[in-house]
N, C-alpha and C. Protein backbone atom coordinates (compact mmCIF):
# COMPACT_ATOMS: atom_id res chain seq x y z
N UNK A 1 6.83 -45.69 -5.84
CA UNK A 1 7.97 -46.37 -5.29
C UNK A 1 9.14 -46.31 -6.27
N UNK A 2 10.47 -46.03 -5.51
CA UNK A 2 11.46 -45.74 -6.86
C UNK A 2 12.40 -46.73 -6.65
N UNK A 3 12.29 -47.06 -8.09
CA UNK A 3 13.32 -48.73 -8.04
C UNK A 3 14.96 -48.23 -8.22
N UNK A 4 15.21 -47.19 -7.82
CA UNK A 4 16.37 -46.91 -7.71
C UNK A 4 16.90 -46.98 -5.81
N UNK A 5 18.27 -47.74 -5.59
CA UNK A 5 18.65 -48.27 -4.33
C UNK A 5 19.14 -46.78 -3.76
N UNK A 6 19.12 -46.86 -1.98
CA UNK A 6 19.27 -45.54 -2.05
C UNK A 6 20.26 -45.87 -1.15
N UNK A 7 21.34 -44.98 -1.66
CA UNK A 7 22.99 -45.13 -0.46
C UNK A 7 23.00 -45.32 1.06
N UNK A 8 23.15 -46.04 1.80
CA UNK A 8 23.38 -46.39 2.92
C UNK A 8 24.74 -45.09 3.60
N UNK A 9 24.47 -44.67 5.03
CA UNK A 9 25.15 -43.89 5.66
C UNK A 9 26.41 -44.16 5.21
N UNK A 10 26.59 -45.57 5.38
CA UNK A 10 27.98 -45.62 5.34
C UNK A 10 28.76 -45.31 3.95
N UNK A 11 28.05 -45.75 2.76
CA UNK A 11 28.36 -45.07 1.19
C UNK A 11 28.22 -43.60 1.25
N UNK A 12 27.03 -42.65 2.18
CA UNK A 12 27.62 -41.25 1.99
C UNK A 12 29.12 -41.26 2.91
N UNK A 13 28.98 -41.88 3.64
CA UNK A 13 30.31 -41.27 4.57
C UNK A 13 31.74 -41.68 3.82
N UNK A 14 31.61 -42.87 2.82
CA UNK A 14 32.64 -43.29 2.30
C UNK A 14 32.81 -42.25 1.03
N UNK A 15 31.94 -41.64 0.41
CA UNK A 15 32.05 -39.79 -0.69
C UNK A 15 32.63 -39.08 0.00
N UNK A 16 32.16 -38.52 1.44
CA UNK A 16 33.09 -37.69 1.90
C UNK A 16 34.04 -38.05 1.88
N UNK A 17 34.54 -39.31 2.50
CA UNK A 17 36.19 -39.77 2.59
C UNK A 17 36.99 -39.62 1.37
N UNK A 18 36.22 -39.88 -0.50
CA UNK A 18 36.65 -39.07 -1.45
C UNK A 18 37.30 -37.54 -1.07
N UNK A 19 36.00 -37.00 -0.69
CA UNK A 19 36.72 -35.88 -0.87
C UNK A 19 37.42 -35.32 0.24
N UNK A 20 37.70 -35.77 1.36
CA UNK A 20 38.79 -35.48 2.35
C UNK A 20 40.05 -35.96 1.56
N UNK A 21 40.25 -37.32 0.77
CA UNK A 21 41.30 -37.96 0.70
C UNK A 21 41.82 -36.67 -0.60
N UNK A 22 41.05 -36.42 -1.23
CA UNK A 22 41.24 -35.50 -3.03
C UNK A 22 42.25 -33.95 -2.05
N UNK A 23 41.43 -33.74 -1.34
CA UNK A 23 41.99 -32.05 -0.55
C UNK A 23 43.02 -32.97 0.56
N UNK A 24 43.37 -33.88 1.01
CA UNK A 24 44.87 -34.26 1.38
C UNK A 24 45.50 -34.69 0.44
N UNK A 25 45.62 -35.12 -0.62
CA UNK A 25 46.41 -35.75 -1.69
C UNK A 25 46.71 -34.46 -2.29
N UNK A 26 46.63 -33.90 -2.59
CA UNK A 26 46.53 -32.27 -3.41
C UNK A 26 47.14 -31.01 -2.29
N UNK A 27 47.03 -31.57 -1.00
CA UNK A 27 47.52 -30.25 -0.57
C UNK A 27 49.06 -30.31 -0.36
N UNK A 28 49.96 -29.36 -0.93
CA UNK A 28 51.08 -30.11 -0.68
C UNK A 28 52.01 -28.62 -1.35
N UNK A 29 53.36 -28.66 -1.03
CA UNK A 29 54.04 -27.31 -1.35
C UNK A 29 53.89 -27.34 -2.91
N UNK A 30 54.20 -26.38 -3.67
CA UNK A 30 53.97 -26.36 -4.97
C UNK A 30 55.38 -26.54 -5.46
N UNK A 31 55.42 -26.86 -6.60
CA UNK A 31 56.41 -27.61 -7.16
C UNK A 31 57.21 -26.22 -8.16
N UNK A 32 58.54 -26.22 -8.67
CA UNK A 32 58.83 -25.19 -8.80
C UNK A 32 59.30 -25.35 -10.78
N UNK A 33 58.72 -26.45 -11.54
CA UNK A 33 59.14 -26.39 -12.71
C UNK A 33 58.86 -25.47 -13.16
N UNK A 34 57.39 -25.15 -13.19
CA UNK A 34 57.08 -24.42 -14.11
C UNK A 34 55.80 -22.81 -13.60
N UNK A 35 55.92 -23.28 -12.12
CA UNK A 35 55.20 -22.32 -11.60
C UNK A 35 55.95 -20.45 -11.24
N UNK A 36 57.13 -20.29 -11.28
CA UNK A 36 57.82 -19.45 -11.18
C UNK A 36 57.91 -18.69 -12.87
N UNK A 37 57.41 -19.46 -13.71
CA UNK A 37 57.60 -18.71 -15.16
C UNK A 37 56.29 -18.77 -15.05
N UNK A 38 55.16 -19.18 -14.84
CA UNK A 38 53.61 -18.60 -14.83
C UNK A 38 53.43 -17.76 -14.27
N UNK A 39 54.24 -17.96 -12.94
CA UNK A 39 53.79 -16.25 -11.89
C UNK A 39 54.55 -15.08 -12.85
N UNK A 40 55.29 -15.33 -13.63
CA UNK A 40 55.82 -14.09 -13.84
C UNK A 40 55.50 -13.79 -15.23
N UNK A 41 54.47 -14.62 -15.50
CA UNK A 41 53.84 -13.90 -16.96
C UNK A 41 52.66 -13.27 -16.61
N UNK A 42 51.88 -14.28 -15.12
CA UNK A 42 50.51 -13.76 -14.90
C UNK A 42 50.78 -12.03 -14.62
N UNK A 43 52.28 -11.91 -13.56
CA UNK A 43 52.37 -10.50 -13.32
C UNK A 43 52.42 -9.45 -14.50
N UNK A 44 53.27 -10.17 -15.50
CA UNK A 44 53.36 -8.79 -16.79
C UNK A 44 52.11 -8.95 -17.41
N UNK A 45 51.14 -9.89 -17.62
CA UNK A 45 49.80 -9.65 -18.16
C UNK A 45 49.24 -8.98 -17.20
N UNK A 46 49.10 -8.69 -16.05
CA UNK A 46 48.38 -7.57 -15.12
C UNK A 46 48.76 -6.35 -15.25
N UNK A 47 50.75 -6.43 -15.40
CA UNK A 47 51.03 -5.33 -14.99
C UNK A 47 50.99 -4.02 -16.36
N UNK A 48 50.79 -5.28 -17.55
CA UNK A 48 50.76 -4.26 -19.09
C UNK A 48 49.36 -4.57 -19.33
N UNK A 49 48.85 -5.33 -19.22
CA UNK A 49 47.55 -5.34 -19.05
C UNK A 49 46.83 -6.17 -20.88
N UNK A 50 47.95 -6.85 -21.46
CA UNK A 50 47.77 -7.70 -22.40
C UNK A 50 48.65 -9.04 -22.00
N UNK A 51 48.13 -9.85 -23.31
CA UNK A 51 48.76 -11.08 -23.07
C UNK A 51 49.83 -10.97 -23.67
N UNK A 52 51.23 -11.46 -23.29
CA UNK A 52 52.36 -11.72 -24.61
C UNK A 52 52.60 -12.08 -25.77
N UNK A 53 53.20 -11.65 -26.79
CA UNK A 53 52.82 -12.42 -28.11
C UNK A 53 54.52 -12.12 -28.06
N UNK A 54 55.61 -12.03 -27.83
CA UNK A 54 56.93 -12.68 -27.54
C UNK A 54 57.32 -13.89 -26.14
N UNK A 55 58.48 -14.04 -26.61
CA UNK A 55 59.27 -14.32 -25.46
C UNK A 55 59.87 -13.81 -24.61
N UNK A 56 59.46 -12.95 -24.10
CA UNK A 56 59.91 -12.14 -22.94
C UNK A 56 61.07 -12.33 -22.19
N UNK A 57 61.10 -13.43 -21.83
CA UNK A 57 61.85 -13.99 -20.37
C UNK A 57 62.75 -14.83 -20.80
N UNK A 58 63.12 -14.68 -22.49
CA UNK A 58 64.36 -15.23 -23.41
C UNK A 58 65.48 -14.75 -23.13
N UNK A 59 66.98 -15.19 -22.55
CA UNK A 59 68.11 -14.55 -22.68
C UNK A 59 68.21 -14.49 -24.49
N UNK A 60 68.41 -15.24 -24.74
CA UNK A 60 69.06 -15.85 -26.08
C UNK A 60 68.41 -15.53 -27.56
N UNK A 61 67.06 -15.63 -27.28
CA UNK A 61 65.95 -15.12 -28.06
C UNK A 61 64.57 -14.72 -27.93
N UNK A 62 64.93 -13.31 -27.18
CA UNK A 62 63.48 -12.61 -26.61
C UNK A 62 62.65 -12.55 -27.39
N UNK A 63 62.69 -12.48 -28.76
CA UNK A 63 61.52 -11.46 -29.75
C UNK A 63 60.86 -13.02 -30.68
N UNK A 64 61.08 -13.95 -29.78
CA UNK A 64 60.85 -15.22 -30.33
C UNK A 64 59.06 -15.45 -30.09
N UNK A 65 58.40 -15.79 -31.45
CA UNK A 65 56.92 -15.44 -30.65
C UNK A 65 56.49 -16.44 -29.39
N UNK A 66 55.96 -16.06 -28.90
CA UNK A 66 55.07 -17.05 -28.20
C UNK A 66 53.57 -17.18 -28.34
N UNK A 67 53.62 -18.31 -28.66
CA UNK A 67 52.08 -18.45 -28.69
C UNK A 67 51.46 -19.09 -27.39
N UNK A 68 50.94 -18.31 -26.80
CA UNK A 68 50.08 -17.64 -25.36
C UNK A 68 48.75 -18.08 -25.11
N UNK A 69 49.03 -19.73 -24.35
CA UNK A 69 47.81 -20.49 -24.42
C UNK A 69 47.83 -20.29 -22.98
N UNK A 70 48.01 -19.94 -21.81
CA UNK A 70 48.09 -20.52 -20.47
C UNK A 70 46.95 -18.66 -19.55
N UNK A 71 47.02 -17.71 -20.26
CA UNK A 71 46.43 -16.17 -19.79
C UNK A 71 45.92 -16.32 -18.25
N UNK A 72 44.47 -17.14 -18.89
CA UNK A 72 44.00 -16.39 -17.46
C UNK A 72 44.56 -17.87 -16.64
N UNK A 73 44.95 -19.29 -16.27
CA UNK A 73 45.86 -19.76 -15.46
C UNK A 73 46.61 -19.02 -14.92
N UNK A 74 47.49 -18.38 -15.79
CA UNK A 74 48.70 -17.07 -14.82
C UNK A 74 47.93 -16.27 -13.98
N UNK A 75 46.93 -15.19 -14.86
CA UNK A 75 46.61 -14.34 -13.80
C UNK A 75 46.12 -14.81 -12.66
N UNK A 76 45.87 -16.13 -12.77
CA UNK A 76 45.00 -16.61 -11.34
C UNK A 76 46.41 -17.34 -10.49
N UNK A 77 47.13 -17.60 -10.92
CA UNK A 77 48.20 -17.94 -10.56
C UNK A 77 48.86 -16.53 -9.51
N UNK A 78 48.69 -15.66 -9.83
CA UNK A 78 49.41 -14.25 -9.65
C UNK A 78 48.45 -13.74 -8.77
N UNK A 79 47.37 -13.95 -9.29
CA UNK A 79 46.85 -13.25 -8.58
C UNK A 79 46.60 -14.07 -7.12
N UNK A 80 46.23 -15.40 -6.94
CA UNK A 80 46.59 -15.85 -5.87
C UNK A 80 47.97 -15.99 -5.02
N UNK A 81 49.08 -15.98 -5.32
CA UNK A 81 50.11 -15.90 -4.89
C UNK A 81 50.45 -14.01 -4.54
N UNK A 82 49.47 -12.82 -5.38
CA UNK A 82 49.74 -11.30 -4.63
C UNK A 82 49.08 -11.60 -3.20
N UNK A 83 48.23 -12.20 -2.80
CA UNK A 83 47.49 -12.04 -1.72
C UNK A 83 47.77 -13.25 -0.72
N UNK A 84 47.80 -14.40 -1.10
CA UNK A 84 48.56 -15.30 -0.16
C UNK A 84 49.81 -15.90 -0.18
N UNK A 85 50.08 -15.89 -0.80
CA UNK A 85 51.74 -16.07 -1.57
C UNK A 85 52.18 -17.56 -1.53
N UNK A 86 52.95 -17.89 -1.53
CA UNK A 86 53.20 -19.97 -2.26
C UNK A 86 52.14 -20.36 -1.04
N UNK A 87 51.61 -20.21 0.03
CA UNK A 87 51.15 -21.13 1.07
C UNK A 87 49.26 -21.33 0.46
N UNK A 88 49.24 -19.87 -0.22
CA UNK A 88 47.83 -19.79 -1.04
C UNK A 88 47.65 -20.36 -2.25
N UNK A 89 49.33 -20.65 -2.87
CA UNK A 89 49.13 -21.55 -4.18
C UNK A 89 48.99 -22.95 -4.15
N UNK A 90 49.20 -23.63 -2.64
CA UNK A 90 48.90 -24.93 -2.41
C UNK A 90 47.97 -24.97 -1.80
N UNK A 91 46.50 -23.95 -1.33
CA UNK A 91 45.28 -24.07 -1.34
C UNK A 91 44.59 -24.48 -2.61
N UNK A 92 45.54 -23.06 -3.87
CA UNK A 92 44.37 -23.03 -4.90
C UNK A 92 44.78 -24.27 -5.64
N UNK A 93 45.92 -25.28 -5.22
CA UNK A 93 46.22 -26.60 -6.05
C UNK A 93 45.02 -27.23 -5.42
N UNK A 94 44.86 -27.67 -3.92
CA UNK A 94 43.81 -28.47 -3.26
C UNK A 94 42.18 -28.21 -3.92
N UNK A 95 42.30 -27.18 -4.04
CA UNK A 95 40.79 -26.50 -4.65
C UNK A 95 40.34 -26.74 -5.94
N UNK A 96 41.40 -27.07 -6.52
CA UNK A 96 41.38 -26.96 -7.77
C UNK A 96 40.91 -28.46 -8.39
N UNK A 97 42.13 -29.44 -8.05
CA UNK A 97 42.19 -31.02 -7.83
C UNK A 97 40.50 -31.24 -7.18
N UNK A 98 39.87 -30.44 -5.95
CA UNK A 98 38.53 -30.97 -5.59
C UNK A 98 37.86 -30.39 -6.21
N UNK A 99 37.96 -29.58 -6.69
CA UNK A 99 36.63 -29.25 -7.74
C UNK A 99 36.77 -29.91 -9.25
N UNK A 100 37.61 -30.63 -9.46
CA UNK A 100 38.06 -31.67 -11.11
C UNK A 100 37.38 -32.94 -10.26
N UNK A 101 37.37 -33.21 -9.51
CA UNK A 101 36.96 -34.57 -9.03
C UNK A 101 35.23 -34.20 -8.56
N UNK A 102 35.00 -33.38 -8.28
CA UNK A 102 33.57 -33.17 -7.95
C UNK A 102 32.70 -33.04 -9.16
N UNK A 103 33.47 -31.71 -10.03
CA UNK A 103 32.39 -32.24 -11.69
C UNK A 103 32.38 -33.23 -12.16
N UNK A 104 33.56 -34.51 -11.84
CA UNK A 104 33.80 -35.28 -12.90
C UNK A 104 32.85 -36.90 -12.12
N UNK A 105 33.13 -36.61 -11.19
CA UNK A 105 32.30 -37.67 -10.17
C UNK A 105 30.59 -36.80 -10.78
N UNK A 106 29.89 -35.97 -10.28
CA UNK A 106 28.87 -35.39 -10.79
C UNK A 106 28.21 -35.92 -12.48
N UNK A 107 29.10 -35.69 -12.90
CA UNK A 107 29.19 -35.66 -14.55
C UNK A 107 28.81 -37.63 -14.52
N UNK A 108 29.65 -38.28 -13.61
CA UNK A 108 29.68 -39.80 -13.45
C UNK A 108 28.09 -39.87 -13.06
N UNK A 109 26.96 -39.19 -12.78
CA UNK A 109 25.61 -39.56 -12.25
C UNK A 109 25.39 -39.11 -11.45
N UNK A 110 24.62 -38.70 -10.39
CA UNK A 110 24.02 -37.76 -9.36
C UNK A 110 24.88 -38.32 -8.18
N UNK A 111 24.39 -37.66 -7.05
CA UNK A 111 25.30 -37.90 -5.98
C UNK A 111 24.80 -39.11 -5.34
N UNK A 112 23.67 -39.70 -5.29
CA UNK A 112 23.50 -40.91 -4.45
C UNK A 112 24.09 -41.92 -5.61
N UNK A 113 24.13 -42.04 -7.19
CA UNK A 113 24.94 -43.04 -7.67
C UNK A 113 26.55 -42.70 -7.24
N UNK A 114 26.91 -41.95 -6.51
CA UNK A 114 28.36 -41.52 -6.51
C UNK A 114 28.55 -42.15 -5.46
N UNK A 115 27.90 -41.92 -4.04
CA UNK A 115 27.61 -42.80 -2.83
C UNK A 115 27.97 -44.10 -3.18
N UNK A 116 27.39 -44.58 -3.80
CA UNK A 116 26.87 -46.17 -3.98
C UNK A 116 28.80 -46.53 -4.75
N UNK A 117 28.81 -45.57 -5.20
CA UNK A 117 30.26 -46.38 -6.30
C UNK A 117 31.57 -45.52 -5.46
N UNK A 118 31.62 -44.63 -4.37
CA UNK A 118 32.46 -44.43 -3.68
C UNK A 118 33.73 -45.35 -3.65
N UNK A 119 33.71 -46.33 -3.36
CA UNK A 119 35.08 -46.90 -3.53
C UNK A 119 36.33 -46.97 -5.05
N UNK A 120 35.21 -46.73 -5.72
CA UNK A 120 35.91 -46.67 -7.19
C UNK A 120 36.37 -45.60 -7.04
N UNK A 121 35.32 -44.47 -6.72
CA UNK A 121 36.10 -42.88 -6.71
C UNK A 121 37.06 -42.06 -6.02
N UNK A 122 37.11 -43.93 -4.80
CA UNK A 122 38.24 -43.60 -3.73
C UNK A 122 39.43 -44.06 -5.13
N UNK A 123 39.42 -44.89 -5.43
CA UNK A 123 40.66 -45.62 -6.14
C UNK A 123 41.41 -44.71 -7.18
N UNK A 124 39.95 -43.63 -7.66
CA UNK A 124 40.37 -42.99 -9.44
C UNK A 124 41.53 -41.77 -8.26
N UNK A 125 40.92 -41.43 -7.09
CA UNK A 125 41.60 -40.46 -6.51
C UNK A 125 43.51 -40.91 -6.49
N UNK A 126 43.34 -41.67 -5.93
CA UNK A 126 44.77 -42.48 -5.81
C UNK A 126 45.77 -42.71 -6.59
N UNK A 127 44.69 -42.81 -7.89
CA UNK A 127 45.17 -42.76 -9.47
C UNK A 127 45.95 -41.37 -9.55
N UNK A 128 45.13 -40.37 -9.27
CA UNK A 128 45.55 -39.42 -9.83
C UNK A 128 46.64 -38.51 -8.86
N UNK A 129 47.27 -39.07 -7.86
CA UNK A 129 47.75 -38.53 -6.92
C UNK A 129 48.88 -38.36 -7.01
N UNK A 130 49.88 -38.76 -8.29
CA UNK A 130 51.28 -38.16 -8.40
C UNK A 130 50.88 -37.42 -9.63
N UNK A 131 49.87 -37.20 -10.37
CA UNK A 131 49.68 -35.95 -11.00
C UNK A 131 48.79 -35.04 -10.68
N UNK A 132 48.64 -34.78 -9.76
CA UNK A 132 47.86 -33.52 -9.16
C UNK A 132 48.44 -32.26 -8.64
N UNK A 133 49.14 -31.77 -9.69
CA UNK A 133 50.29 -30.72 -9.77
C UNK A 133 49.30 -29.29 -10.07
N UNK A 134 50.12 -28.18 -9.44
CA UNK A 134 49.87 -26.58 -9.94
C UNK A 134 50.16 -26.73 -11.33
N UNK A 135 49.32 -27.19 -12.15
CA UNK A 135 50.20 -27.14 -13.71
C UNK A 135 48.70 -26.91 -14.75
N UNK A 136 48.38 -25.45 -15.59
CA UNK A 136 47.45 -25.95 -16.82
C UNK A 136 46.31 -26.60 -17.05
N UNK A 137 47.09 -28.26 -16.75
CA UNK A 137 46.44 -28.80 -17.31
C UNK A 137 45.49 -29.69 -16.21
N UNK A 138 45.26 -28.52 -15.40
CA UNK A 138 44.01 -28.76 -14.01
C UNK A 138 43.02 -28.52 -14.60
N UNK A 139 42.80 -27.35 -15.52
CA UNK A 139 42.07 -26.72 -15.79
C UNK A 139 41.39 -26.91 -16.97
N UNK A 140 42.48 -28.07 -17.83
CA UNK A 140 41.48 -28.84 -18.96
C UNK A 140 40.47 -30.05 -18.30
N UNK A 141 41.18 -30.49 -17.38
CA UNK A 141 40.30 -31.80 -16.65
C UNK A 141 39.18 -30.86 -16.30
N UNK A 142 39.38 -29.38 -14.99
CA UNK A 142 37.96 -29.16 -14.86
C UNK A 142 36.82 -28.39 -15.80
N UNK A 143 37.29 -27.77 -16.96
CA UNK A 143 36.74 -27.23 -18.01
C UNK A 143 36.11 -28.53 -18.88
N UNK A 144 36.73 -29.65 -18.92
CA UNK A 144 36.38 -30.62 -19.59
C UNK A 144 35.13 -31.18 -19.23
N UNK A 145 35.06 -31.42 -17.96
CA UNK A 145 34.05 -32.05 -17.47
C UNK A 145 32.90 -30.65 -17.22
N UNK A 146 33.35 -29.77 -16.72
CA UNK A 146 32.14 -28.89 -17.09
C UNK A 146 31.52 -28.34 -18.25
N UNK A 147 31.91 -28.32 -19.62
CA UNK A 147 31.52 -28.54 -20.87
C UNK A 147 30.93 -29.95 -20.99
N UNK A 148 30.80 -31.32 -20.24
CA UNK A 148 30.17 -32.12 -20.57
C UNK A 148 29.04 -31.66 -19.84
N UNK A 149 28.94 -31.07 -18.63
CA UNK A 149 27.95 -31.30 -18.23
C UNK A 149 26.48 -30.01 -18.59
N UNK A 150 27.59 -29.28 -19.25
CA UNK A 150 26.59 -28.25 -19.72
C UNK A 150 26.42 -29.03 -20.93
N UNK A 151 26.34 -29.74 -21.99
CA UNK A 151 26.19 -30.46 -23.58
C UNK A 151 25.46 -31.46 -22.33
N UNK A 152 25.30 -32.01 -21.63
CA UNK A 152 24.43 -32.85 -21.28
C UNK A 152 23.10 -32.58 -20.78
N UNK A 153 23.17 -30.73 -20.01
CA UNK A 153 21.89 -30.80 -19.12
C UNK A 153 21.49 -29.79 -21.09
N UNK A 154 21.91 -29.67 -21.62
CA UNK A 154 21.48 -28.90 -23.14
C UNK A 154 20.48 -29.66 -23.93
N UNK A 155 21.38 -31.55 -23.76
CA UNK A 155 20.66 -32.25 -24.38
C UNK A 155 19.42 -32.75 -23.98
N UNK A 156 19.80 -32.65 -22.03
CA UNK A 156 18.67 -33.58 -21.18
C UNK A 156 17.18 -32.21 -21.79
N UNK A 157 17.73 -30.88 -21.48
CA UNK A 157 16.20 -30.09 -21.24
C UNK A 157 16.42 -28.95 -22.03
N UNK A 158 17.04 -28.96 -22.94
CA UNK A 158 17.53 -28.41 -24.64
C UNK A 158 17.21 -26.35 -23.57
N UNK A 159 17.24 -25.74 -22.76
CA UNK A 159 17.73 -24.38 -21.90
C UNK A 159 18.69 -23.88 -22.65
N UNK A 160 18.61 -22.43 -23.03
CA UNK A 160 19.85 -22.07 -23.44
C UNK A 160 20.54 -21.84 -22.71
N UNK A 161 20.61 -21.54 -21.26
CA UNK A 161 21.62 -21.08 -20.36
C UNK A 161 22.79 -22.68 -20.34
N UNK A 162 22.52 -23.60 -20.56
CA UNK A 162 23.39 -24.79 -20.85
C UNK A 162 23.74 -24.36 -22.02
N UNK A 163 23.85 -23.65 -23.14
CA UNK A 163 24.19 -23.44 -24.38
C UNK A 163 25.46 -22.08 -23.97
N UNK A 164 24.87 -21.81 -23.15
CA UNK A 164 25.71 -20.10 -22.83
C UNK A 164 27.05 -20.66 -22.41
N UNK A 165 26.50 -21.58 -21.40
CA UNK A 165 27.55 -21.89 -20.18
C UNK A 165 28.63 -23.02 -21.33
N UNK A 166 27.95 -23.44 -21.87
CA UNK A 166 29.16 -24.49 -22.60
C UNK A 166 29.76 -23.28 -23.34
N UNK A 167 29.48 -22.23 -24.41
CA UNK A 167 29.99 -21.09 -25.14
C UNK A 167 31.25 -20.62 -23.72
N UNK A 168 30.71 -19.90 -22.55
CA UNK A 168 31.35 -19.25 -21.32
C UNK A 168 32.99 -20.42 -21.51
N UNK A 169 32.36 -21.52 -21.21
CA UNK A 169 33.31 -22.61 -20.28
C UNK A 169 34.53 -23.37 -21.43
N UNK A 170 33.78 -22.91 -22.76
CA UNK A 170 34.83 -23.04 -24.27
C UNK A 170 35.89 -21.95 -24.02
N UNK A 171 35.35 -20.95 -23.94
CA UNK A 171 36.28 -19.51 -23.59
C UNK A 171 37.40 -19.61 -22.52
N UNK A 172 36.87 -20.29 -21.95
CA UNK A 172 37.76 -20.15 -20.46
C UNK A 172 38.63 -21.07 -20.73
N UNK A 173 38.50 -22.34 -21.50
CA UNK A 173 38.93 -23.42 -21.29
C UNK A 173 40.59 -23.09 -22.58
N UNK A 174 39.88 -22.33 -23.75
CA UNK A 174 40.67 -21.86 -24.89
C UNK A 174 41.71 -21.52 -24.06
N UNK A 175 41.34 -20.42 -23.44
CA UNK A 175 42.53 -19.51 -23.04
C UNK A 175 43.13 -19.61 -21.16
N UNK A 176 42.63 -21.10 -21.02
CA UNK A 176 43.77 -21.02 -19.94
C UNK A 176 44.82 -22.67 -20.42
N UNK A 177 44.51 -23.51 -20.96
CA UNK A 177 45.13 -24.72 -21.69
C UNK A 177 44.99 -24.72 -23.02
N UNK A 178 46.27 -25.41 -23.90
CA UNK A 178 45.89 -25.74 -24.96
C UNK A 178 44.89 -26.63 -25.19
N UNK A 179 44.36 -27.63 -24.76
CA UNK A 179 43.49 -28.88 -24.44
C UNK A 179 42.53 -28.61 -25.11
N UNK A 180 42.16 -27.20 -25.16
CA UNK A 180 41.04 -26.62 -25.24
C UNK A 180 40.26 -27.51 -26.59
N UNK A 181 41.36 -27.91 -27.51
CA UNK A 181 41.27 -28.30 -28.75
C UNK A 181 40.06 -29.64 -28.87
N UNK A 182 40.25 -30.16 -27.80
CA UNK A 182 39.29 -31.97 -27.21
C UNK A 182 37.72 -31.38 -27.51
């Protein structure tokens, strides 16, 4: 007999409503600060086929270095916008925002403790709903939480493929945010 309580229909149905509310809060036109200078670095890293180590896109001072933390963000930036163009970059914002809330809810305890605390995870959503921008630093929240959860299933059942995947998810995390640093 397991002395753990087990979620009532209505606590799963109130998770989904998380994640309906995460993919409507998130879906939305993309914002134009800073996404028009990512698309157009992701393109010259495709189109030269390295990352920049100037300022390229300097009137004033092109040959100014840049130090080139955002790589593969752009190319995915670019590369979703060659094939669906801005209407596909406010999918890959929605997608993005629900998959940061799914590791990080996950990472919070299995899915029937997620059930059970649904209303909190309705609230953290709400929280996060005037910053759930095409911006970077999506990708430290979801790299973040997936480096915990690989250092956690490492510690729970010491597997190296949790050792790989935290090494993999360091890499990814380096070179699409500075964050990487946490």
């Amino acid at each position: 007999m397991s002395d753990r309580r087990e979620p009532t229909p209505l606590q799963w149905a109130a998770l989904a409503a998380v994640g309906i509310l995460t993919v409507a809060v998130s879906l939305f036109k993309v914002q134009m600060a800073d996404v028009p200078w990512h698309l157009a670095t992701g393109r010259l890293i495709v189109d030269s086929g390295v990352f920049p180590t100037a300022n390229t896109f300097s009137w004033t001072f092109p040959d100014y270095p840049l130090y080139q933390q955002y790589p593969l963000f752009q190319v995915m930036l670019y590369a979703t916008w060659k094939v669906a163009g801005f209407h596909g970059l406010s999918v890959l914002t929605s997608l993005l925002w629900t998959a940061v809330v799914a590791v990080w809810v996950r990472w919070g305890g299995d899915w029937r403790q997620a059930a059970i605390l649904a209303p909190a995870w309705f609230i953290a959503v709400l929280g996060l709903q005037r910053h759930l921008l095409l911006r970077p630093e999506v990708l430290s929240l979801l790299f973040l939480g997936l480096l915990l959860l690989c250092l956690d299933g490492l510690r729970r059942d010491g597997r190296w493929g949790w050792f790989v995947g935290a090494v993999v998810v360091q890499w990814m995390w380096a070179n699409s945010h500075q964050l990487f640093a946490i």
